[in-house]
Protein backbone atom coordinates (compact mmCIF):
# COMPACT_ATOMS: atom_id res chain seq x y z
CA UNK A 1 66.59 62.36 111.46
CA UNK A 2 68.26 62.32 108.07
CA UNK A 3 70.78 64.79 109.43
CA UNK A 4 71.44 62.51 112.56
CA UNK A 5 72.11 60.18 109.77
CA UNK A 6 74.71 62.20 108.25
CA UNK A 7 76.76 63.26 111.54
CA UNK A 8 76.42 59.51 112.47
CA UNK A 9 78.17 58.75 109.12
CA UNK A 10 80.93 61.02 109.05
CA UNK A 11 82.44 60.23 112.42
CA UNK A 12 82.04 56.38 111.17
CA UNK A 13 83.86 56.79 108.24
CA UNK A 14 86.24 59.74 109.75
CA UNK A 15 86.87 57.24 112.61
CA UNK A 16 88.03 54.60 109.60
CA UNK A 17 89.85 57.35 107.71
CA UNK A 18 92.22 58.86 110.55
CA UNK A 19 92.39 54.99 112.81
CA UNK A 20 92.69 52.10 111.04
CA UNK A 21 95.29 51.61 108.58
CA UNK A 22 95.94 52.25 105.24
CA UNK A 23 95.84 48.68 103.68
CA UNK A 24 92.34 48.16 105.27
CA UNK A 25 91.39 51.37 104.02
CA UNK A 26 91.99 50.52 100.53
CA UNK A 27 90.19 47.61 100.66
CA UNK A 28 87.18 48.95 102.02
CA UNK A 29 87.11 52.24 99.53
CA UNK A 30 87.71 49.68 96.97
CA UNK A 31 84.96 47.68 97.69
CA UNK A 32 82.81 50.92 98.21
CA UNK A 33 83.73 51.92 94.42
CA UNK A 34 82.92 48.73 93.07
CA UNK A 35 79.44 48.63 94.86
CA UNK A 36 78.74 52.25 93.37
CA UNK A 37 79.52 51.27 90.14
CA UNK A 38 77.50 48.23 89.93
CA UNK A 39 74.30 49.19 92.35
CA UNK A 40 74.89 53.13 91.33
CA UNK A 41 73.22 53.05 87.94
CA UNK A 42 71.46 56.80 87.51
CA UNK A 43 75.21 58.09 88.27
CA UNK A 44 77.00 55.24 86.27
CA UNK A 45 74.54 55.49 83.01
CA UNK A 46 75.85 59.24 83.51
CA UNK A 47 79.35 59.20 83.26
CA UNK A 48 79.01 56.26 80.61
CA UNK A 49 77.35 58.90 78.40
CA UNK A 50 79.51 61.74 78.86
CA UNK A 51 82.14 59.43 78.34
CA UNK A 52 80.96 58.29 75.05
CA UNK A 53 80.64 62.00 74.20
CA UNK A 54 83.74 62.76 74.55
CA UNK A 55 85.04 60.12 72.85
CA UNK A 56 87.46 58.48 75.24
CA UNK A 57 87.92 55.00 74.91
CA UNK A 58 88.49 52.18 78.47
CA UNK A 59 85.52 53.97 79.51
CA UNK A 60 84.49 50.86 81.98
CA UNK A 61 87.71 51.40 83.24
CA UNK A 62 87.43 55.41 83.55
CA UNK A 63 84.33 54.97 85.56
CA UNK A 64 85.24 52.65 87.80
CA UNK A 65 89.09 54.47 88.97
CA UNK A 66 86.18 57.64 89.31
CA UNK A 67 84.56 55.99 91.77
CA UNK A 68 87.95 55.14 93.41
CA UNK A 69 89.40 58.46 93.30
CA UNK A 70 86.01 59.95 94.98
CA UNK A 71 86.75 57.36 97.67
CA UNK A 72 90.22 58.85 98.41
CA UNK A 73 89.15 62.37 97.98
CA UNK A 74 86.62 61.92 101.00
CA UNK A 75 88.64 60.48 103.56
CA UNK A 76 91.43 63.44 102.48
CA UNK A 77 88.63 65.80 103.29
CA UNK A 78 87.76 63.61 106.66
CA UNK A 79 91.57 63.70 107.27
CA UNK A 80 91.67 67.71 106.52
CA UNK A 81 89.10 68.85 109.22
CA UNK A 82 91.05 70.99 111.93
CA UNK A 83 94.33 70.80 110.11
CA UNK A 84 96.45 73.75 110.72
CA UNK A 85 97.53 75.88 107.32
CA UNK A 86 101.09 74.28 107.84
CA UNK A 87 99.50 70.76 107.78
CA UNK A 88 97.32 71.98 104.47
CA UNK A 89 100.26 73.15 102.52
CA UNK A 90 101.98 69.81 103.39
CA UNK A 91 99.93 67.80 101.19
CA UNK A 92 99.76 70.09 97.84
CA UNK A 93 102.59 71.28 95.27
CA UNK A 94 102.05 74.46 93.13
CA UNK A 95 102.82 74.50 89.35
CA UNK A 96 103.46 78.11 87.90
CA UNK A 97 102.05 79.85 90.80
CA UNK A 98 104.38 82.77 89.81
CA UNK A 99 101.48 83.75 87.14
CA UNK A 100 99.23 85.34 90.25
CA UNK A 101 102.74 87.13 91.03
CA UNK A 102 102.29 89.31 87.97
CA UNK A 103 98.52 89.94 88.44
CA UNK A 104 98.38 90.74 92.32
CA UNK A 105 97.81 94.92 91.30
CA UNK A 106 94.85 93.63 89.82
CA UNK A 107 91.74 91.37 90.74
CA UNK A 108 91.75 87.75 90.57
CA UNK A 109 89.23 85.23 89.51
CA UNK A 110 90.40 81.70 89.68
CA UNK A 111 88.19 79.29 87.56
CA UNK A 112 88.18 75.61 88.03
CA UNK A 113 86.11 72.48 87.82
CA UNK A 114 84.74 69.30 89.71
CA UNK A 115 88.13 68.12 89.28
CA UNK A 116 90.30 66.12 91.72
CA UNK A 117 89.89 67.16 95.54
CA UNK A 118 88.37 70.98 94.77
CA UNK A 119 87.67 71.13 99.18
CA UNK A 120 91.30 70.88 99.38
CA UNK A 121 91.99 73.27 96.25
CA UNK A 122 89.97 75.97 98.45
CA UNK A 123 91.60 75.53 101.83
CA UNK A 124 95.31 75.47 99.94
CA UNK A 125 94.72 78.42 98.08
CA UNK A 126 93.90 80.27 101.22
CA UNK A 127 96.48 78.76 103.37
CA UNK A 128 99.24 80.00 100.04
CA UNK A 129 97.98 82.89 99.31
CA UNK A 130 95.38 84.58 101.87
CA UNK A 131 91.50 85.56 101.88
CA UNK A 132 89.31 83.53 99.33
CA UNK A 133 85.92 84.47 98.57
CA UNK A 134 83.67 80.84 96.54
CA UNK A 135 80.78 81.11 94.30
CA UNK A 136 79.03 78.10 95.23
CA UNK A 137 75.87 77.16 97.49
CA UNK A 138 75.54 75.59 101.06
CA UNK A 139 74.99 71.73 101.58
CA UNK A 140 71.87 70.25 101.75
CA UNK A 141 72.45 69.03 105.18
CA UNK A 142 73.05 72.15 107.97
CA UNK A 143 74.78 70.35 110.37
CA UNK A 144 76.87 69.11 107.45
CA UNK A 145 77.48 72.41 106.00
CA UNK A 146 78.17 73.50 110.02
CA UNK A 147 81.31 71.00 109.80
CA UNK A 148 82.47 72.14 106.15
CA UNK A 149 82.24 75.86 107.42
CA UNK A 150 83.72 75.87 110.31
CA UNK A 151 86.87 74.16 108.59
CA UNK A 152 86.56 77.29 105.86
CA UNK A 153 85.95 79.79 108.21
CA UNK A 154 89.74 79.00 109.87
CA UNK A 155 91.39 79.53 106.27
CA UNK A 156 89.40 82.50 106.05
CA UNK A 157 87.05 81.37 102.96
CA UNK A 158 83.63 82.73 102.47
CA UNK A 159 81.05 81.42 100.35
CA UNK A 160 78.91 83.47 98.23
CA UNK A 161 75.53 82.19 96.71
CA UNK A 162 75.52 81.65 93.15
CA UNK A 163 71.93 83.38 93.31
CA UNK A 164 71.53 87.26 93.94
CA UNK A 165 75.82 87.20 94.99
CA UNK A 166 76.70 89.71 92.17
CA UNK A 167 77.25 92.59 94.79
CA UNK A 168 79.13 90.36 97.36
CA UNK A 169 81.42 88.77 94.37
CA UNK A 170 82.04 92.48 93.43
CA UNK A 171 82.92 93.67 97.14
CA UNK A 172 85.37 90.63 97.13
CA UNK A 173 87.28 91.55 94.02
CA UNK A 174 87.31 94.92 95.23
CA UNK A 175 88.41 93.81 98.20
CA UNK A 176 91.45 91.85 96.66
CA UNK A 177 90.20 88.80 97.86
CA UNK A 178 90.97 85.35 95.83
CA UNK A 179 87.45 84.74 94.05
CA UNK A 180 87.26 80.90 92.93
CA UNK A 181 84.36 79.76 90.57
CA UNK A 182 83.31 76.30 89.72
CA UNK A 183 82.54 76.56 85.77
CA UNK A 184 82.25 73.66 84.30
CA UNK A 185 78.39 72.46 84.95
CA UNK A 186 75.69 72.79 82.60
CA UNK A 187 74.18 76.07 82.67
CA UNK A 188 70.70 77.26 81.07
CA UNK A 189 71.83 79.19 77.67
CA UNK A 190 70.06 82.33 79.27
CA UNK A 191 72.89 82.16 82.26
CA UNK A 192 75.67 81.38 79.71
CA UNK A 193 77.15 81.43 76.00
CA UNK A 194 77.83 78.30 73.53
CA UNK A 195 81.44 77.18 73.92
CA UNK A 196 82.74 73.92 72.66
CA UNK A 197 83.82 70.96 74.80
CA UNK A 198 85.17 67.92 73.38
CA UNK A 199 83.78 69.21 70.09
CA UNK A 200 80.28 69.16 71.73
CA UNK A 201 78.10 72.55 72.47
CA UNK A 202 77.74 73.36 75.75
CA UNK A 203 76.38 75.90 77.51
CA UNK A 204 78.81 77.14 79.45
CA UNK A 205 78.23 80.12 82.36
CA UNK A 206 80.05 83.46 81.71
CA UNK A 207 80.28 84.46 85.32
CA UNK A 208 83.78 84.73 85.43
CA UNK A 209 83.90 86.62 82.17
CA UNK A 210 81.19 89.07 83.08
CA UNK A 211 82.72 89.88 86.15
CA UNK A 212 86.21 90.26 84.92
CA UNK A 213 84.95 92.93 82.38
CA UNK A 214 83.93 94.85 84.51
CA UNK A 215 86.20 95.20 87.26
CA UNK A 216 89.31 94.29 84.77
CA UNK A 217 90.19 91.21 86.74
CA UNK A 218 92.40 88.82 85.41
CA UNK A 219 91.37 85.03 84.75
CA UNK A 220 93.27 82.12 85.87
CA UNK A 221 92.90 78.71 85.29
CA UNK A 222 93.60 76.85 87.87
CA UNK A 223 93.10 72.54 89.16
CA UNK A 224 94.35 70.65 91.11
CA UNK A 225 94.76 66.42 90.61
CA UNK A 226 96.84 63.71 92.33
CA UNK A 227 100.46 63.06 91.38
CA UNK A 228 101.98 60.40 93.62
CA UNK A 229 100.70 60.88 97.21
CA UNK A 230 100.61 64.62 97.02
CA UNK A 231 98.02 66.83 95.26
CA UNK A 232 99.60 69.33 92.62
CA UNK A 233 97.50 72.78 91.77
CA UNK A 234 98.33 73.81 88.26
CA UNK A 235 97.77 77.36 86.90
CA UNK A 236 97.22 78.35 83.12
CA UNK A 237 97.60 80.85 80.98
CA UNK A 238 96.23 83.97 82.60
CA UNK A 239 93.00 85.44 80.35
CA UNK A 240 92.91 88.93 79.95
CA UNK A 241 89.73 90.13 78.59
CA UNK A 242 90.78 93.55 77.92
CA UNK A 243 92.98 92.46 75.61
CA UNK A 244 91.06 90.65 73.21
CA UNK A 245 88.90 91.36 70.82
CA UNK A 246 85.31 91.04 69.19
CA UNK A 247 83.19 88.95 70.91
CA UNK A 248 85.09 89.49 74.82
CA UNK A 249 82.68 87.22 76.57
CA UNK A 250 82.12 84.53 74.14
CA UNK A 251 86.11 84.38 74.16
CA UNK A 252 87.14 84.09 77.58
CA UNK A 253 84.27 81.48 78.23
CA UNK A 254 85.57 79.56 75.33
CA UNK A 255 89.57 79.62 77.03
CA UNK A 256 87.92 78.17 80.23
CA UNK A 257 85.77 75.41 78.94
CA UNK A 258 89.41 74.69 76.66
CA UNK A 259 91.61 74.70 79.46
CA UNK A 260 89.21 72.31 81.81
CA UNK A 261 89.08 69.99 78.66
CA UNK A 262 92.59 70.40 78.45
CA UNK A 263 93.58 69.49 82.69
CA UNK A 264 90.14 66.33 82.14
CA UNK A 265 92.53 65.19 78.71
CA UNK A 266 95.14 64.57 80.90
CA UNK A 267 93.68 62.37 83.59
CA UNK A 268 90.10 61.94 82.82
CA UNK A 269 89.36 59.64 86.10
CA UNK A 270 89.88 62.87 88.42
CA UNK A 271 86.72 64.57 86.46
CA UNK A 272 82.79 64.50 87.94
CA UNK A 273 81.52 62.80 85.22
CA UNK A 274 78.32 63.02 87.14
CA UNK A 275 76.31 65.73 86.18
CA UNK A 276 74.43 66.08 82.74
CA UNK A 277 76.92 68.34 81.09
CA UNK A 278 75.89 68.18 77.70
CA UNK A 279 71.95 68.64 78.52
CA UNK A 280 71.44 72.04 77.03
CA UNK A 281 71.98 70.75 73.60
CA UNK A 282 71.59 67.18 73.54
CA UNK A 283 68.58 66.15 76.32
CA UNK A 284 67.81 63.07 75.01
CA UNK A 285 71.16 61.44 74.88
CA UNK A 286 70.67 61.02 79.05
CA UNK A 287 67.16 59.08 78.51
């Protein structure tokens, strides 16, 4: 029943999304924001106190252009089922992709965060530059994830669980295969190291470092956020772990949580502020 709900849903809001226009859609995302924000207030209370942590200031105002910008991302992704690579690549600019250029004798691990429209991020980076292997977990709903795979399975992305994938994430680097990680959500200590976000500790994972030690893959930064009616994937400064030294791990952990406070610094309403991401350290802030 509840995933009759969900298929029911999508093709109701994908009808909306690719059939009426644009000026109506607006209004009606718009309205769907502001009823989230108000009527939303687990999620709201949330971001509010992330927010705060951070220090940003026109935090009513960050939350609310969230909301909005979650709005546009899903009727992109409604738009994006069964679009053709050509069609993918259409709607995204690259900034310094020439850094995987200079890497591609080695493997790659492309980190990133809940940041802008990450579903297209995946299929772009496949249609650009071939195979791409996710650390992540399935949806909730199974005819849901059906949908979401079958559009992955055309780029040629798999997804690898988070739990028990070590050997599969290894086979991929191996394999020269594009392996993205999300990094950015809380993490118990045990499955991470303390790095420093907006001058907060966080526990941060060290997947990506972990795995690039051993197989001496390069790290790469990468997100991708909304400039104009396009969507623009940025790269960073690669991180070789090899070639720094004392603490390796605690390190390259530290330049990813710094560059995803770095890409949030510059347009903070394209962040999920959603999840608890200072809970490790400071519980009682999100009672």
């Amino acid at each position: 029943m509840v995933d009759f709900l969900y298929l029911w849903l999508y093709y109701m809001l994908r009808f909306i999304a690719i059939y009426t226009p644009k000026a109506i859609q607006n209004i009606f995302f718009d309205l769907l924001a502001k009823c989230f924000y108000k009527f939303d207030k687990k999620h709201t209370n949330i971001m509010r106190t992330n927010l705060k942590m951070c220090k940003f200031e026109n935090i009513e105002e960050i939350i609310l252009q969230t909301y909005r910008n979650f709005a546009h991302f899903g009727v992109e992704f409604l738009r994006n089922q069964n679009n053709t690579k050509e069609q993918i690549l259409s709607k995204v600019e690259f900034k310094n992709a020439q850094i995987l250029d200079k890497f591609k004798d080695r493997p790659i691990i492309i980190t990133t965060a809940h940041y802008g429209n990450w579903e297209l991020f995946s299929l772009a980076m496949a249609a650009k530059f071939g195979p791409v292997s996710i650390v992540g977990r399935n949806l909730d709903s199974p005819v849901m994830d059906r949908i979401l795979s079958k559009n992955r399975s055309r780029f040629n992305i798999e997804v690898i669980p988070k739990s028990g994938g070590a050997r599969a994430i290894m086979k991929a680097l191996q394999n020269r295969r594009l392996l993205g990680i999300l990094v950015d959500q809380n993490v118990d200590i045990r499955d991470g190291v303390e790095c420093e976000f907006f001058s907060n500790r966080i526990s941060h994972t060290h997947a990506a470092s972990i795995f690039a030690a051993k197989l001496n893959a390069i790290i790469i930064p990468a997100f991708i956020k909304r400039v104009g009616d396009k969507n623009e994937i940025s790269f960073y400064d690669p991180i070789d772990i090899n070639q720094l030294n004392g603490d390796k791990i605690k390190q390259a952990t530290q330049a990813q949580s710094s560059a995803t406070q770095d890409m949030i610094k510059s347009k903070p309403d394209e962040y999920f502020w959603m999840h608890k991401k200072f809970k490790q350290f400071y519980p009682e802030i999100y009672k």
